[in-house]
C-alpha atoms as a PDB file:
ATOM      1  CA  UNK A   1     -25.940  18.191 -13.094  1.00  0.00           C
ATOM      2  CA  UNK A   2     -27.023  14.436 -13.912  1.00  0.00           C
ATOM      3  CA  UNK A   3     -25.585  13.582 -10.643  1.00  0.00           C
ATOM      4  CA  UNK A   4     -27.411  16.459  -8.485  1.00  0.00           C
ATOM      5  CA  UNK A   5     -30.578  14.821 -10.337  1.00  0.00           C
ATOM      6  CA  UNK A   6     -29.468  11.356  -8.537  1.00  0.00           C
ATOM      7  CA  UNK A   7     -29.547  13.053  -5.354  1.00  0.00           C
ATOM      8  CA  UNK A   8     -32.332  15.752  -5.534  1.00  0.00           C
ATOM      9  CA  UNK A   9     -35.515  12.864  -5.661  1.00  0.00           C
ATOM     10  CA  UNK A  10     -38.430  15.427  -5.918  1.00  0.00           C
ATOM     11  CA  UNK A  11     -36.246  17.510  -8.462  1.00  0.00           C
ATOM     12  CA  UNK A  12     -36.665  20.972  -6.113  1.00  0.00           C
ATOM     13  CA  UNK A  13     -33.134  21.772  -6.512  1.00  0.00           C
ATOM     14  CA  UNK A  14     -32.882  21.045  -2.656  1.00  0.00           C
ATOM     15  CA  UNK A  15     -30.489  18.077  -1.380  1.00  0.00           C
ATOM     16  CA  UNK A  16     -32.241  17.414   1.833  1.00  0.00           C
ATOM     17  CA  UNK A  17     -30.684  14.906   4.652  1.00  0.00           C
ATOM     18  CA  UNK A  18     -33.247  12.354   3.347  1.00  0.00           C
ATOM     19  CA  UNK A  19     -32.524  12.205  -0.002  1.00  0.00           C
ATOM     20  CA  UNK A  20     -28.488  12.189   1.247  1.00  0.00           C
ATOM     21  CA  UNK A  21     -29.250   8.828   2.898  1.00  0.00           C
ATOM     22  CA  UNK A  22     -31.122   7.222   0.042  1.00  0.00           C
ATOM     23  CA  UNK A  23     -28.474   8.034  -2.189  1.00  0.00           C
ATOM     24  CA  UNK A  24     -25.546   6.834   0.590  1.00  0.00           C
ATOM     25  CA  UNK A  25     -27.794   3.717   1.171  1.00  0.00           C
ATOM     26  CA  UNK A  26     -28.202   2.510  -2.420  1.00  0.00           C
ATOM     27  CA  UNK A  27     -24.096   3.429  -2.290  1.00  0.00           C
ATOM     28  CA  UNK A  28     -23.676   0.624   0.506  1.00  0.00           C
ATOM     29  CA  UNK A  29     -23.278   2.613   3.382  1.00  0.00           C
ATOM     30  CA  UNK A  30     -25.106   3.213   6.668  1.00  0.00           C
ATOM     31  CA  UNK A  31     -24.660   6.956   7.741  1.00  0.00           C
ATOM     32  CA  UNK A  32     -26.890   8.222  10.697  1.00  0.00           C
ATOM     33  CA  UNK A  33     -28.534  11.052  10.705  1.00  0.00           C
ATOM     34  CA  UNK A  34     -26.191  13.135  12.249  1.00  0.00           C
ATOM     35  CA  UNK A  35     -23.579  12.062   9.966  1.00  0.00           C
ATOM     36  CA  UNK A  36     -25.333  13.180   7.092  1.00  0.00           C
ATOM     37  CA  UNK A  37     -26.442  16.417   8.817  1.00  0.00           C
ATOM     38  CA  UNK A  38     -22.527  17.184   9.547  1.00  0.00           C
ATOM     39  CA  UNK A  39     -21.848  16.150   5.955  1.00  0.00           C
ATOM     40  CA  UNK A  40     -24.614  18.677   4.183  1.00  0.00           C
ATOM     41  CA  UNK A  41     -23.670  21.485   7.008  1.00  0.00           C
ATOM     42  CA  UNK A  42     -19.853  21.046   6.012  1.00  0.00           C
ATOM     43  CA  UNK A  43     -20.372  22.653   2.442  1.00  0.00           C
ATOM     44  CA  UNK A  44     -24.182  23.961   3.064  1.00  0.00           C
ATOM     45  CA  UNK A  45     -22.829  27.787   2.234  1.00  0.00           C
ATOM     46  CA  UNK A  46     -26.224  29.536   3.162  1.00  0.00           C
ATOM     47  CA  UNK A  47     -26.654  27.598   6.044  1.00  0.00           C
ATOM     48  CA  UNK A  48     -30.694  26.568   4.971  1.00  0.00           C
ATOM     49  CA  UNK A  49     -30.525  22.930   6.067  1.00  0.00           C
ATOM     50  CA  UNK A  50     -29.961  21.895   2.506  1.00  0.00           C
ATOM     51  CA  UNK A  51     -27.667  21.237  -0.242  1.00  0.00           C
ATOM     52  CA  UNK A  52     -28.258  23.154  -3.514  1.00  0.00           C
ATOM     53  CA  UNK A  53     -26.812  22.973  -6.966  1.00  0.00           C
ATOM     54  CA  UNK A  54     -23.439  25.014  -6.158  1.00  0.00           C
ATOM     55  CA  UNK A  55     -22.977  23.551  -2.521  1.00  0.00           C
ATOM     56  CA  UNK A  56     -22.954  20.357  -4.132  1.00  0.00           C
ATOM     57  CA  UNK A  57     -20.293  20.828  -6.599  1.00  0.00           C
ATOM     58  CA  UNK A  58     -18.259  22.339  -4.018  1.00  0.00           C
ATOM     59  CA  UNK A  59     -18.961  18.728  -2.069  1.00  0.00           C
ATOM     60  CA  UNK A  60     -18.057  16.364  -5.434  1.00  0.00           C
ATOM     61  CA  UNK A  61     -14.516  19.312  -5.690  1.00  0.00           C
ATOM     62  CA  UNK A  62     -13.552  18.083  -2.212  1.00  0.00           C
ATOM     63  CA  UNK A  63     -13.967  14.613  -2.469  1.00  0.00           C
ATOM     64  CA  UNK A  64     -12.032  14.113  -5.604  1.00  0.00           C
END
């Protein structure tokens, strides 16, 4: 949950493309936009745009 906090900047329980790249930035890398669009629509379950709390646990289980 700490790390979804990272992630989510205005705490709305919303991962939104922008907050994505902040977090991918300050991580040292460079995604476009439509790489972190493909990366939120690969586990973005309700298909809003948007990575919430569950979708993004499903995201950290696949990249361990």
């Amino acid at each position: 949950k700490e790390a979804f906090s990272l992630f989510d900047k205005d705490g709305d329980g919303q991962i939104t493309t922008k907050e994505l790249g902040t977090v991918m930035r300050s991580l040292g890398q460079n995604p476009s936009e439509s790489e972190l669009q493909d990366m939120i629509n690969e586990v973005d379950a309700d298909n809003n745009g948007t990575i919430d709390f569950p979708e993004f646990l499903t995201m950290m289980a696949g990249k361990m």
